[in-house]
PDB file of N, CA and C in Angstrom:
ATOM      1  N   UNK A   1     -26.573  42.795  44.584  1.00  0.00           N
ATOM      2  CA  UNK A   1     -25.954  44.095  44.416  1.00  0.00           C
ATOM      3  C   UNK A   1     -26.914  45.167  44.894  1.00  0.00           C
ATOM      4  N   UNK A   2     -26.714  45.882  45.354  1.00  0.00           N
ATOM      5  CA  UNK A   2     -27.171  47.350  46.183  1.00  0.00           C
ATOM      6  C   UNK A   2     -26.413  48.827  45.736  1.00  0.00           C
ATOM      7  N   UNK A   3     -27.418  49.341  44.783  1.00  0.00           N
ATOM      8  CA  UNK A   3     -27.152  50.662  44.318  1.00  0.00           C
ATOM      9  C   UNK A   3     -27.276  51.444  45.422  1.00  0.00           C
ATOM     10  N   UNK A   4     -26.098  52.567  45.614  1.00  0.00           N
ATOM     11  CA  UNK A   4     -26.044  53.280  46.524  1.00  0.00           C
ATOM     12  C   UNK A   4     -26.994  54.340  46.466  1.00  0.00           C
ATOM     13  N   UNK A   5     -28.015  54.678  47.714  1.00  0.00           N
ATOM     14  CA  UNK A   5     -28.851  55.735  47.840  1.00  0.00           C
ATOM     15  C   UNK A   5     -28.404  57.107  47.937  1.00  0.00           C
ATOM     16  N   UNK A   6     -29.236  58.057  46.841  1.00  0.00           N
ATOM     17  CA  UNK A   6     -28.745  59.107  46.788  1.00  0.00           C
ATOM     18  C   UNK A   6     -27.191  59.687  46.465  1.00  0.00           C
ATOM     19  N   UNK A   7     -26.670  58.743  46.276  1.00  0.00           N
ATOM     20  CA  UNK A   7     -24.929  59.159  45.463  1.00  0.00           C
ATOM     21  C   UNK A   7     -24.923  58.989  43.834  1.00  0.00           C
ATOM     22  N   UNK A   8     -24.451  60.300  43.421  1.00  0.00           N
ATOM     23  CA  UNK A   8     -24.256  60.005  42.099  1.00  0.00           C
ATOM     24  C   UNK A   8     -22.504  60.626  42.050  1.00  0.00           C
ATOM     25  N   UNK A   9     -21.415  59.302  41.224  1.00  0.00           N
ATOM     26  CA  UNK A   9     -20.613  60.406  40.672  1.00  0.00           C
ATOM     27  C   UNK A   9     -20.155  60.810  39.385  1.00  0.00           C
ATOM     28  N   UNK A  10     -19.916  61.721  39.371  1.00  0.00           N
ATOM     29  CA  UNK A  10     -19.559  62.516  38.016  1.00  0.00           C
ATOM     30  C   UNK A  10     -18.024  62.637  37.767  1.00  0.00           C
ATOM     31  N   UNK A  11     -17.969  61.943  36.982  1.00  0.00           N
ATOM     32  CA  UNK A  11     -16.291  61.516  36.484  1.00  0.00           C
ATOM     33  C   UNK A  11     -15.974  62.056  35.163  1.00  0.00           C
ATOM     34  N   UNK A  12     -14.843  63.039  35.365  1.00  0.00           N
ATOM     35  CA  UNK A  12     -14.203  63.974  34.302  1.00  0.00           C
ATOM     36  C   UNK A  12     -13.151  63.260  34.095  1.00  0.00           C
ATOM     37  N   UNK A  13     -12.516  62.882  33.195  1.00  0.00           N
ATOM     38  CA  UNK A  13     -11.144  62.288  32.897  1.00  0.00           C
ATOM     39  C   UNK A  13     -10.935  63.479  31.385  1.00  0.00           C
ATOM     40  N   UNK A  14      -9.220  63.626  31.709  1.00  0.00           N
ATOM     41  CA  UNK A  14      -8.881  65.106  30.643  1.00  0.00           C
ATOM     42  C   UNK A  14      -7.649  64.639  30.470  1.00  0.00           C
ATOM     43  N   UNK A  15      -7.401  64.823  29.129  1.00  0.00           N
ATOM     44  CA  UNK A  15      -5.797  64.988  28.762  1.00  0.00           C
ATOM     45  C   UNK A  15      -5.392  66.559  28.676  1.00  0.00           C
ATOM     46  N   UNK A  16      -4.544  67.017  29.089  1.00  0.00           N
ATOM     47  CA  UNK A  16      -4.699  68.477  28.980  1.00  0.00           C
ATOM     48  C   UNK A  16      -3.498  68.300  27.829  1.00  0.00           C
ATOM     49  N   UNK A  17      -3.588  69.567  27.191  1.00  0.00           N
ATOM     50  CA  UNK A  17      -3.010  69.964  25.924  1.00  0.00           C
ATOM     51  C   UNK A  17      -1.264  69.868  26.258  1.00  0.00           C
ATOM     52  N   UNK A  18      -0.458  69.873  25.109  1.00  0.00           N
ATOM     53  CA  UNK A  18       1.055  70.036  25.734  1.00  0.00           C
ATOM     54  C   UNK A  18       1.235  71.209  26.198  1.00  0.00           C
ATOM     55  N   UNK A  19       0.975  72.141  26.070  1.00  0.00           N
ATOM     56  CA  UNK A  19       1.501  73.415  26.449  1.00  0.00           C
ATOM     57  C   UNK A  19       1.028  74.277  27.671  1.00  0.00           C
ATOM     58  N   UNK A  20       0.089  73.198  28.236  1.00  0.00           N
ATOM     59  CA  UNK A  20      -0.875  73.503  29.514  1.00  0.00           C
ATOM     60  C   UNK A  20       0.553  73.692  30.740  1.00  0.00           C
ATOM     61  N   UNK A  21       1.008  74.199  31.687  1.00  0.00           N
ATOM     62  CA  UNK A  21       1.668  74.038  32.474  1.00  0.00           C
ATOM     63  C   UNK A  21       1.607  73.885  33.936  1.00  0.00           C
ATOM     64  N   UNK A  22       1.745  72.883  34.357  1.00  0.00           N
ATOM     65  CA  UNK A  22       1.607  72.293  35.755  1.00  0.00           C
ATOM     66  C   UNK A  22       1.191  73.325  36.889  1.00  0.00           C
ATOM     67  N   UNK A  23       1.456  75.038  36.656  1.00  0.00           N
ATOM     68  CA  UNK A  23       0.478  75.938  37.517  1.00  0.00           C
ATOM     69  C   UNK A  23      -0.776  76.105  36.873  1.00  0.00           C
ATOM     70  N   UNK A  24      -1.455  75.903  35.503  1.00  0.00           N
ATOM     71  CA  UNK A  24      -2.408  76.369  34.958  1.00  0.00           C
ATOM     72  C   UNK A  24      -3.280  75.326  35.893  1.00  0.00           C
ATOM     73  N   UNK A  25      -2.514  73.579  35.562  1.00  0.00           N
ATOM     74  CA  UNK A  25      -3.501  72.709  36.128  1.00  0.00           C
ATOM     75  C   UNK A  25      -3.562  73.058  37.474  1.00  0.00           C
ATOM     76  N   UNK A  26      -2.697  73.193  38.059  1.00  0.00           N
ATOM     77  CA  UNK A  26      -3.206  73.008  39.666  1.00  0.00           C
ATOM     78  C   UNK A  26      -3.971  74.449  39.985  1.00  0.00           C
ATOM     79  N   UNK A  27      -4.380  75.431  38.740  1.00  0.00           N
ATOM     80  CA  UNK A  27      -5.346  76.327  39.005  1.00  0.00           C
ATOM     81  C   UNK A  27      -6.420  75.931  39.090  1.00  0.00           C
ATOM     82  N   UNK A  28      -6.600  75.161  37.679  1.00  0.00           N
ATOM     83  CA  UNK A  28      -7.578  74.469  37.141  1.00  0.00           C
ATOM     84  C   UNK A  28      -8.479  73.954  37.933  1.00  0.00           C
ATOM     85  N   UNK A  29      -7.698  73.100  38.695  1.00  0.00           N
ATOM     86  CA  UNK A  29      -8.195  71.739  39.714  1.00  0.00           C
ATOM     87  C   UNK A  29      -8.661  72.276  40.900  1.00  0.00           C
ATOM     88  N   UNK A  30      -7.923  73.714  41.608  1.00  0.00           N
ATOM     89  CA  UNK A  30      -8.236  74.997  42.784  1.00  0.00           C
ATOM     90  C   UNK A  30      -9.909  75.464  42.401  1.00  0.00           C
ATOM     91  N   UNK A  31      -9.654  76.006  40.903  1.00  0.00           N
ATOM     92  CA  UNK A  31     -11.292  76.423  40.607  1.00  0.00           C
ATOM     93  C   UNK A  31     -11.901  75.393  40.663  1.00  0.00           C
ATOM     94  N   UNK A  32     -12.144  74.424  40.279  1.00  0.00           N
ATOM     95  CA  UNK A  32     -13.098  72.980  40.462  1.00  0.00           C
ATOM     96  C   UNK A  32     -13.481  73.037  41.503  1.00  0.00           C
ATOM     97  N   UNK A  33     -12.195  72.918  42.545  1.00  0.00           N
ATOM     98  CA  UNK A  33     -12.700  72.515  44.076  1.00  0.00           C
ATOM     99  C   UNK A  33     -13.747  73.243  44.601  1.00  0.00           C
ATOM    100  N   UNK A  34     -12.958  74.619  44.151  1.00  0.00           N
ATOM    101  CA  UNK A  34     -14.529  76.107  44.598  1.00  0.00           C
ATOM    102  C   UNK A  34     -15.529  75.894  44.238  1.00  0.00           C
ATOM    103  N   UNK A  35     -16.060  75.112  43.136  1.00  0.00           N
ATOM    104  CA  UNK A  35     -17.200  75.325  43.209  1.00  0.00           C
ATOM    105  C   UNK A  35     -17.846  74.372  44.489  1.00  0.00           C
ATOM    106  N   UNK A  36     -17.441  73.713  45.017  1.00  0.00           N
ATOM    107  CA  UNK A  36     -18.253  72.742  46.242  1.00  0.00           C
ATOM    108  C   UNK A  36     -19.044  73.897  46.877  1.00  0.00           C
ATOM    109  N   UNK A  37     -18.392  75.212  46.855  1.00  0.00           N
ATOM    110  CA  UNK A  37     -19.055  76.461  47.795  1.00  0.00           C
ATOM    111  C   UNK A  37     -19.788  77.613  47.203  1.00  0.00           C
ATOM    112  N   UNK A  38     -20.043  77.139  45.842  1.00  0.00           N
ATOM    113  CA  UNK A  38     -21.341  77.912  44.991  1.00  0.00           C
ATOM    114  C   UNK A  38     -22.603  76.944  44.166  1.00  0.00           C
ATOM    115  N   UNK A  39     -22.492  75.655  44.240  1.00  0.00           N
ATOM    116  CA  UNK A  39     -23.225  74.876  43.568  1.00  0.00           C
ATOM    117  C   UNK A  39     -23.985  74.013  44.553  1.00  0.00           C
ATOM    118  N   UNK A  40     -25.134  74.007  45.051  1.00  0.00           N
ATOM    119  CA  UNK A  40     -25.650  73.427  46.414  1.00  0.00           C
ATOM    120  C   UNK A  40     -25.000  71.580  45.775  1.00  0.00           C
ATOM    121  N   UNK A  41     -25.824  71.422  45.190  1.00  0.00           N
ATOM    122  CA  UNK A  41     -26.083  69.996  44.819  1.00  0.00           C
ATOM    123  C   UNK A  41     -24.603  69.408  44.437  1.00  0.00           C
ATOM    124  N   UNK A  42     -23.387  69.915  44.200  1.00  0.00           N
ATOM    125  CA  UNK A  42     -22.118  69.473  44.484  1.00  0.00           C
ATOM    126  C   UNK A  42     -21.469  69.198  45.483  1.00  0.00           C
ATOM    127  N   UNK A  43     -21.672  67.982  46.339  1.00  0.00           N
ATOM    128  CA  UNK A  43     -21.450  67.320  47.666  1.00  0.00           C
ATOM    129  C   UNK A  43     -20.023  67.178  48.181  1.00  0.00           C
ATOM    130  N   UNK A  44     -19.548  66.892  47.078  1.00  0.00           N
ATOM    131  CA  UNK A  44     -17.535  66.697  47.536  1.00  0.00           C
ATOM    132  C   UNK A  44     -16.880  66.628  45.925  1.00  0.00           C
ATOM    133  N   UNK A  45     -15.699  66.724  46.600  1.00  0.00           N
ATOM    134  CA  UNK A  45     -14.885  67.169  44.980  1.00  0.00           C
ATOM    135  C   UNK A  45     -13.098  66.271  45.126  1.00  0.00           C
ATOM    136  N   UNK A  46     -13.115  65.126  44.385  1.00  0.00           N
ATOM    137  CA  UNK A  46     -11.524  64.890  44.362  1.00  0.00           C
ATOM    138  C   UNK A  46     -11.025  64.700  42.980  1.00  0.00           C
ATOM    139  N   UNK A  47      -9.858  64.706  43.003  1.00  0.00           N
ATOM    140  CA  UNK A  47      -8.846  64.661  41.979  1.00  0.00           C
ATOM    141  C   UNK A  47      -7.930  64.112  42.306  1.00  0.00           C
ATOM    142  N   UNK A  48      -7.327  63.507  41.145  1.00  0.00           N
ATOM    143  CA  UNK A  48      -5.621  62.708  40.994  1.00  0.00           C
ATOM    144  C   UNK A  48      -5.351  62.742  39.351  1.00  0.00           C
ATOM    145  N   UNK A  49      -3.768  62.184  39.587  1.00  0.00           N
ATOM    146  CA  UNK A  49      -3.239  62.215  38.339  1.00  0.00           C
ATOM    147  C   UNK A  49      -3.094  60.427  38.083  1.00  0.00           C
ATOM    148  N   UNK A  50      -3.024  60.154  36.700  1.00  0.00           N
ATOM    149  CA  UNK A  50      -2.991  58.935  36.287  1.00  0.00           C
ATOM    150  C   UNK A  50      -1.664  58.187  37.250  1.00  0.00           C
ATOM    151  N   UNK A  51      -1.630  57.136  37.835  1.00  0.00           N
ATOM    152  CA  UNK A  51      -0.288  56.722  38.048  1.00  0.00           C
ATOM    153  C   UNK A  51      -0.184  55.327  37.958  1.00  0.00           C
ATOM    154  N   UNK A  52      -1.328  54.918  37.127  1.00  0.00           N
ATOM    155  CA  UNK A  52      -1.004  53.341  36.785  1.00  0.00           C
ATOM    156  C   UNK A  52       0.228  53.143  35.847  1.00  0.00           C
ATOM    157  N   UNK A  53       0.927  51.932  36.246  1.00  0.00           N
ATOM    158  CA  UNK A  53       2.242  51.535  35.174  1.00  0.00           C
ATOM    159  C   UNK A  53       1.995  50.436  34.062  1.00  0.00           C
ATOM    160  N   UNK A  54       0.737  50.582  33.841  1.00  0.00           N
ATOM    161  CA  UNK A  54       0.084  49.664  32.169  1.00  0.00           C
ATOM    162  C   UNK A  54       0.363  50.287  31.108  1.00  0.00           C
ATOM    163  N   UNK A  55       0.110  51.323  31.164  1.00  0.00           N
ATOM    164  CA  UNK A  55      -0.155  52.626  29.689  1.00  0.00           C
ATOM    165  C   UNK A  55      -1.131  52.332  29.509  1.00  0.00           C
ATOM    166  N   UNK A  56      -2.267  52.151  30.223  1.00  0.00           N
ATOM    167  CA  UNK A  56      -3.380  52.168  29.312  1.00  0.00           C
ATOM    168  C   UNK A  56      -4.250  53.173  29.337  1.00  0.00           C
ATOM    169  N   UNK A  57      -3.724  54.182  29.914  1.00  0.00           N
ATOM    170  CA  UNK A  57      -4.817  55.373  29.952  1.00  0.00           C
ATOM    171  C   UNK A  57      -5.149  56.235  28.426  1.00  0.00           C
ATOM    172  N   UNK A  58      -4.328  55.915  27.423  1.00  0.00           N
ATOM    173  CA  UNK A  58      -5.032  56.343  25.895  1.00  0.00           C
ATOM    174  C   UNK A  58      -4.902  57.818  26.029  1.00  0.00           C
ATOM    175  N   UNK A  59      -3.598  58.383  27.185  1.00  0.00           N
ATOM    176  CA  UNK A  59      -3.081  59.622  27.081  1.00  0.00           C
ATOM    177  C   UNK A  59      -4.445  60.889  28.112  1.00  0.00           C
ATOM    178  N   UNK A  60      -4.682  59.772  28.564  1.00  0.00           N
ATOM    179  CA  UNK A  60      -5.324  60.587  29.464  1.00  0.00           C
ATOM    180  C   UNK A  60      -5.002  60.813  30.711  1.00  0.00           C
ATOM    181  N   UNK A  61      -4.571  61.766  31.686  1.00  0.00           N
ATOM    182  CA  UNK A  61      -3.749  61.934  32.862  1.00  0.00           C
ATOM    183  C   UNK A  61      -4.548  62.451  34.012  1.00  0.00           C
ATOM    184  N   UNK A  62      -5.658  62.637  34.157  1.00  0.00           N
ATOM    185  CA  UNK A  62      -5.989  63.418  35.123  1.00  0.00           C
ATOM    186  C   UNK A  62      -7.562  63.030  35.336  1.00  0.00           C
ATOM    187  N   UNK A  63      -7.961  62.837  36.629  1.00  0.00           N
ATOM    188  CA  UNK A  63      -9.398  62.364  37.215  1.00  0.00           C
ATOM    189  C   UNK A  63     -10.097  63.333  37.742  1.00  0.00           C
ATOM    190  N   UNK A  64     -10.643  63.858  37.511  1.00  0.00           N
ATOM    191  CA  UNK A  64     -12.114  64.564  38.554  1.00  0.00           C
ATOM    192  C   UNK A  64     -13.671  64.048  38.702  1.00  0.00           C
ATOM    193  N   UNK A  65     -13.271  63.843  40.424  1.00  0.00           N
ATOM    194  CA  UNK A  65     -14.609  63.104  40.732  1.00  0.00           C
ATOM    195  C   UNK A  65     -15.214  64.164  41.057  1.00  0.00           C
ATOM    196  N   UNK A  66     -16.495  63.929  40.817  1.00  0.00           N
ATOM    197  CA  UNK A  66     -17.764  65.005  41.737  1.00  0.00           C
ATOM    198  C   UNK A  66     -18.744  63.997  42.311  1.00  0.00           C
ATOM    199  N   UNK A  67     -18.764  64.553  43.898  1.00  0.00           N
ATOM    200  CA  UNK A  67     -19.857  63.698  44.214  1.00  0.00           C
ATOM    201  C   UNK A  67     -21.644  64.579  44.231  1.00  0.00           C
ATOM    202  N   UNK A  68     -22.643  64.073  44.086  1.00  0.00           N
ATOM    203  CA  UNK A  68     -23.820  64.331  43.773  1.00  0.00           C
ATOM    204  C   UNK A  68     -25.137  63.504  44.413  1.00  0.00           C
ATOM    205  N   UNK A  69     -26.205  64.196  44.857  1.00  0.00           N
ATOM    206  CA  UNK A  69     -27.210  63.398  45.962  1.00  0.00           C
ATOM    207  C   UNK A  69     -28.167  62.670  44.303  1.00  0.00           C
ATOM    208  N   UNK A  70     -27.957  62.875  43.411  1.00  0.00           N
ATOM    209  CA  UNK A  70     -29.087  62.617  42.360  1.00  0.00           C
ATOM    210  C   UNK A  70     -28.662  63.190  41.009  1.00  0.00           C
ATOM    211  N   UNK A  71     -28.997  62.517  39.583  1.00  0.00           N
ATOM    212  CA  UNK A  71     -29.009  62.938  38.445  1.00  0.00           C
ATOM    213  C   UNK A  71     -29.348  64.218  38.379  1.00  0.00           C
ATOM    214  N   UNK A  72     -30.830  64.473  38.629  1.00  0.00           N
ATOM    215  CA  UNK A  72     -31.081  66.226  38.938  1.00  0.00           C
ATOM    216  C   UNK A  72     -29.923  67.270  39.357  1.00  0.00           C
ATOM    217  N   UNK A  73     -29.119  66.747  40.448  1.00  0.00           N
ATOM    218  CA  UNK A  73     -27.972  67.792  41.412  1.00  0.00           C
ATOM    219  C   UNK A  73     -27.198  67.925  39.858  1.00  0.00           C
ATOM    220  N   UNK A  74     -27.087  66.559  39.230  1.00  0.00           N
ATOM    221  CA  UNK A  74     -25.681  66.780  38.215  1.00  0.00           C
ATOM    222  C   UNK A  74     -25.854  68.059  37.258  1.00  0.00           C
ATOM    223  N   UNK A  75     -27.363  67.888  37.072  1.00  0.00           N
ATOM    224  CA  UNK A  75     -28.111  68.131  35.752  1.00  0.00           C
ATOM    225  C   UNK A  75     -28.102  70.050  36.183  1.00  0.00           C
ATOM    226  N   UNK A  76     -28.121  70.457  37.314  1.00  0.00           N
ATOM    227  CA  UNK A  76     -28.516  71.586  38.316  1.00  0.00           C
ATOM    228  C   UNK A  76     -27.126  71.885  38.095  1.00  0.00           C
ATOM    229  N   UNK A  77     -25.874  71.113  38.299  1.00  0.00           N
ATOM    230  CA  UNK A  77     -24.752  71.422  38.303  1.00  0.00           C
ATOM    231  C   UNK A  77     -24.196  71.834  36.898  1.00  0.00           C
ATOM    232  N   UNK A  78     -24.661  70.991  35.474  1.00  0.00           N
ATOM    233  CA  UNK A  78     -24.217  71.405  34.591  1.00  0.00           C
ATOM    234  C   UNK A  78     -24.283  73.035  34.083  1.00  0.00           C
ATOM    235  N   UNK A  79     -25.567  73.227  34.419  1.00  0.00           N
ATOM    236  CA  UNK A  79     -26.709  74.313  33.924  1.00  0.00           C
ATOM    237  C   UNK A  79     -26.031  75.553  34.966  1.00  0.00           C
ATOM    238  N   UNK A  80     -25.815  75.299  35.868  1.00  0.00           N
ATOM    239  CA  UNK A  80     -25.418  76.384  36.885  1.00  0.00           C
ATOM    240  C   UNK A  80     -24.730  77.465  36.392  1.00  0.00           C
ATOM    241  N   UNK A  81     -24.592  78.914  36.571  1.00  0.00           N
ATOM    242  CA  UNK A  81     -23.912  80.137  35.767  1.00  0.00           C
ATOM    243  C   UNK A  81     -22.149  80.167  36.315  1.00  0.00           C
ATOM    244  N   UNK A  82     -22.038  78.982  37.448  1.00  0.00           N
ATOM    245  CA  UNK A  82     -20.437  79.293  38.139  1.00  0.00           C
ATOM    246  C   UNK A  82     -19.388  77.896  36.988  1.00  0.00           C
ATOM    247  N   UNK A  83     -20.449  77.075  36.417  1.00  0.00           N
ATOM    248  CA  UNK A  83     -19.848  75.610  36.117  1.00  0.00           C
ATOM    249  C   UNK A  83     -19.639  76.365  35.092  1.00  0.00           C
ATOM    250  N   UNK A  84     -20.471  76.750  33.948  1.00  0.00           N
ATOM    251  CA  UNK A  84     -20.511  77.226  33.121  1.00  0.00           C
ATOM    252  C   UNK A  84     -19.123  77.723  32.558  1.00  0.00           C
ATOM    253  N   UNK A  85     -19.137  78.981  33.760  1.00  0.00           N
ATOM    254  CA  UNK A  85     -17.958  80.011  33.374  1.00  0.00           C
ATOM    255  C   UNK A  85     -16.594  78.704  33.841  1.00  0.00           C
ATOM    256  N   UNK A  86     -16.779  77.606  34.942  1.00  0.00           N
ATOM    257  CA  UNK A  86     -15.302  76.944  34.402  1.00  0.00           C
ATOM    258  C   UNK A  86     -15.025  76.181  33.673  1.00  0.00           C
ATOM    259  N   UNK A  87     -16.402  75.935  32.899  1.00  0.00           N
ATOM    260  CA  UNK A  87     -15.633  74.963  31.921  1.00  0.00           C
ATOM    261  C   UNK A  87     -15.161  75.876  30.637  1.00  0.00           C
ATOM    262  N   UNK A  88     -15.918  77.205  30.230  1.00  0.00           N
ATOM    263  CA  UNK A  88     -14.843  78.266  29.459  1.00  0.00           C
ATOM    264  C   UNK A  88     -13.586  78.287  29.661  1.00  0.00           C
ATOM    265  N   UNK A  89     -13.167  78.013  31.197  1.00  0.00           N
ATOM    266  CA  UNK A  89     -11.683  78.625  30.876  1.00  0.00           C
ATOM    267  C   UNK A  89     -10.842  77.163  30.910  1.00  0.00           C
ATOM    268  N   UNK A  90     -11.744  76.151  31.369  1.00  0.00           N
ATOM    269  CA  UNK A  90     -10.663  74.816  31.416  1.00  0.00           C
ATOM    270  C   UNK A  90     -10.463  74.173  30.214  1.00  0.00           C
ATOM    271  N   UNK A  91     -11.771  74.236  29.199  1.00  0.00           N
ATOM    272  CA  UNK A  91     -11.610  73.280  27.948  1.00  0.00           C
ATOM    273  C   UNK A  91     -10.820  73.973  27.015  1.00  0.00           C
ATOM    274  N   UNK A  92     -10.385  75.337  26.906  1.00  0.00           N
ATOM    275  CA  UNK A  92      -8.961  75.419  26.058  1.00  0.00           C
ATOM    276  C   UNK A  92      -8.053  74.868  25.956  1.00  0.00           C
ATOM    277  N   UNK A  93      -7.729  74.606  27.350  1.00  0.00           N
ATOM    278  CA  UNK A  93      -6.432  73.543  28.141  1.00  0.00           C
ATOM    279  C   UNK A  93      -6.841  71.953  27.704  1.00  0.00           C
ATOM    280  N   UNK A  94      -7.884  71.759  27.314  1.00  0.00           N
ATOM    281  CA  UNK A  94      -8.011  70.156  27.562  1.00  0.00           C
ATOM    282  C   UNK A  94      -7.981  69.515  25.899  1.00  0.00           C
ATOM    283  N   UNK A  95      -7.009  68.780  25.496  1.00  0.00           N
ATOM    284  CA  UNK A  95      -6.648  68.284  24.383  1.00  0.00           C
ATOM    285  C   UNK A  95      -8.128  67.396  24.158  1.00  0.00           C
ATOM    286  N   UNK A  96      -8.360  66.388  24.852  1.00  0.00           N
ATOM    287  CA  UNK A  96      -9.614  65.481  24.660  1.00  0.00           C
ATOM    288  C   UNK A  96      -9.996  64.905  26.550  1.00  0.00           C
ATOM    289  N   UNK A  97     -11.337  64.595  26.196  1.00  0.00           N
ATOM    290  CA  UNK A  97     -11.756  64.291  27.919  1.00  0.00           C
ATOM    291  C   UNK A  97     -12.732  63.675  27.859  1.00  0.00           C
ATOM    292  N   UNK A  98     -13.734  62.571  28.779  1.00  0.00           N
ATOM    293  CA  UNK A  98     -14.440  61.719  28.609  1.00  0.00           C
ATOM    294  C   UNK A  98     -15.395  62.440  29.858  1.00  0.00           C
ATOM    295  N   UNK A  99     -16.716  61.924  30.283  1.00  0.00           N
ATOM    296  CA  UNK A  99     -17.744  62.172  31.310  1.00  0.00           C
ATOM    297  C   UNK A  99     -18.284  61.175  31.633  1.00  0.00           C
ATOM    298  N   UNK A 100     -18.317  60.499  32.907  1.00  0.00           N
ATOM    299  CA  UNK A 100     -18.515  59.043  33.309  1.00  0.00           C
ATOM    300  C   UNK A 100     -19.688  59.832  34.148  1.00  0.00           C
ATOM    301  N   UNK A 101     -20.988  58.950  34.083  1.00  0.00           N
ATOM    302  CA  UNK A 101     -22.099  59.433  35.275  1.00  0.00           C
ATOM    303  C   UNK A 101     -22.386  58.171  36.185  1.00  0.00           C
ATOM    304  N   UNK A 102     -22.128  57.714  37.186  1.00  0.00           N
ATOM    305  CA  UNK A 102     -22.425  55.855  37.939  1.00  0.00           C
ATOM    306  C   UNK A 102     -23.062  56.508  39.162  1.00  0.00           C
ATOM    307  N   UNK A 103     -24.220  55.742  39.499  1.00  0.00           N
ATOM    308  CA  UNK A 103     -24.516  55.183  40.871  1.00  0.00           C
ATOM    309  C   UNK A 103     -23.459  53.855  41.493  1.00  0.00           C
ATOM    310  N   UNK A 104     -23.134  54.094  42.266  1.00  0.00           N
ATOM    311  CA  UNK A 104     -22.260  53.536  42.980  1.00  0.00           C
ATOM    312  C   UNK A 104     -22.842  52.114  43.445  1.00  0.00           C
ATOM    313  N   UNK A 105     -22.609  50.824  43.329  1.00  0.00           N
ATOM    314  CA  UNK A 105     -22.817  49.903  43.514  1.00  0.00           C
ATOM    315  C   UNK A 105     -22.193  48.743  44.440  1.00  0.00           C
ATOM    316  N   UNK A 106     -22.655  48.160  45.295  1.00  0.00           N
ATOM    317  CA  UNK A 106     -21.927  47.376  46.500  1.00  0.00           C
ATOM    318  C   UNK A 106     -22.215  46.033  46.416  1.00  0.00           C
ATOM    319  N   UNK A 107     -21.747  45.351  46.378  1.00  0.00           N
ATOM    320  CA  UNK A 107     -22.074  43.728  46.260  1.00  0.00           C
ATOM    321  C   UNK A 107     -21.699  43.389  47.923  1.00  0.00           C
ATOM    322  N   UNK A 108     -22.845  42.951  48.016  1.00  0.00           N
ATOM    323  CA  UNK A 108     -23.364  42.192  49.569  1.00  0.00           C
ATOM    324  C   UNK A 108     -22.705  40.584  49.107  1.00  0.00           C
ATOM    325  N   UNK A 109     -22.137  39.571  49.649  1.00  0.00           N
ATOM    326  CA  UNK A 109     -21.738  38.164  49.649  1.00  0.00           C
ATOM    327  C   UNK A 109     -22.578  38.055  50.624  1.00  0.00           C
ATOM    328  N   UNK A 110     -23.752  38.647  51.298  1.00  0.00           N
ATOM    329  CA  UNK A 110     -24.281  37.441  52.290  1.00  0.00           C
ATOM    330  C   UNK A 110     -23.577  37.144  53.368  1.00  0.00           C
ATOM    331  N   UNK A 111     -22.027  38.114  53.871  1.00  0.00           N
ATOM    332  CA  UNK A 111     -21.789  38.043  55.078  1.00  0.00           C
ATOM    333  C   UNK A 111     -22.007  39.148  56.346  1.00  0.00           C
ATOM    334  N   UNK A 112     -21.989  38.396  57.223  1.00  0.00           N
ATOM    335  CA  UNK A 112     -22.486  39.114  58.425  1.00  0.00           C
ATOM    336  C   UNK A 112     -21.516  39.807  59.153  1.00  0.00           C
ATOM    337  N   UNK A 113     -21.697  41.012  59.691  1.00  0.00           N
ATOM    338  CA  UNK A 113     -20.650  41.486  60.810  1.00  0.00           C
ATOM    339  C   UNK A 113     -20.760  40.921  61.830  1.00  0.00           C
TER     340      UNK A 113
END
């Protein structure tokens, strides 16, 4: 196995509240994206909505990845005065939410191109 160099991602998973409404989120998810263009160390930014047909998401609907060169970028990212002010206005909206931090990992089988 081969930990990926210099990638870290930062995984938001959110249930947003009932009364949140489908323009608040797709505000929500608009401000996120912005920050890629005030936070150096925030490399790329995606999102989706749950659409597995298990139920096992435990009422959680919504993904935000952040990509990151290093723990430091994350750590630079938390602390930052722009993250700050969005997580004020997003965690009203968010009923409950989890924070996943992984280096990305590749399993080599030993074959050749």
């Amino acid at each position: 196995m081969e930990e990926a160099k210099g990638v870290v991602k930062h995984i938001f998973v959110a249930k947003f509240k009932d009364g949140t409404t489908p323009n608040q989120i797709d505000h929500l998810i608009i401000e996120m994206a912005n920050l890629v263009n005030l936070i150096e160390p925030l490399k790329s930014f995606h999102w989706g909505k749950d659409v597995s047909a298990g139920n096992k998401n435990q009422g959680f609907t919504h993904v935000l990845e952040s990509t990151f060169e290093s723990m430091e970028g994350v750590a630079e990212y938390i602390a930052h005065p722009a993250h700050v002010e969005y997580a004020k206005a997003l965690l009203p909206h968010v009923e409950k939410y989890m924070v996943i931090d992984y280096k990305p990992t590749t399993l080599n089988f030993g074959l050749e191109s």
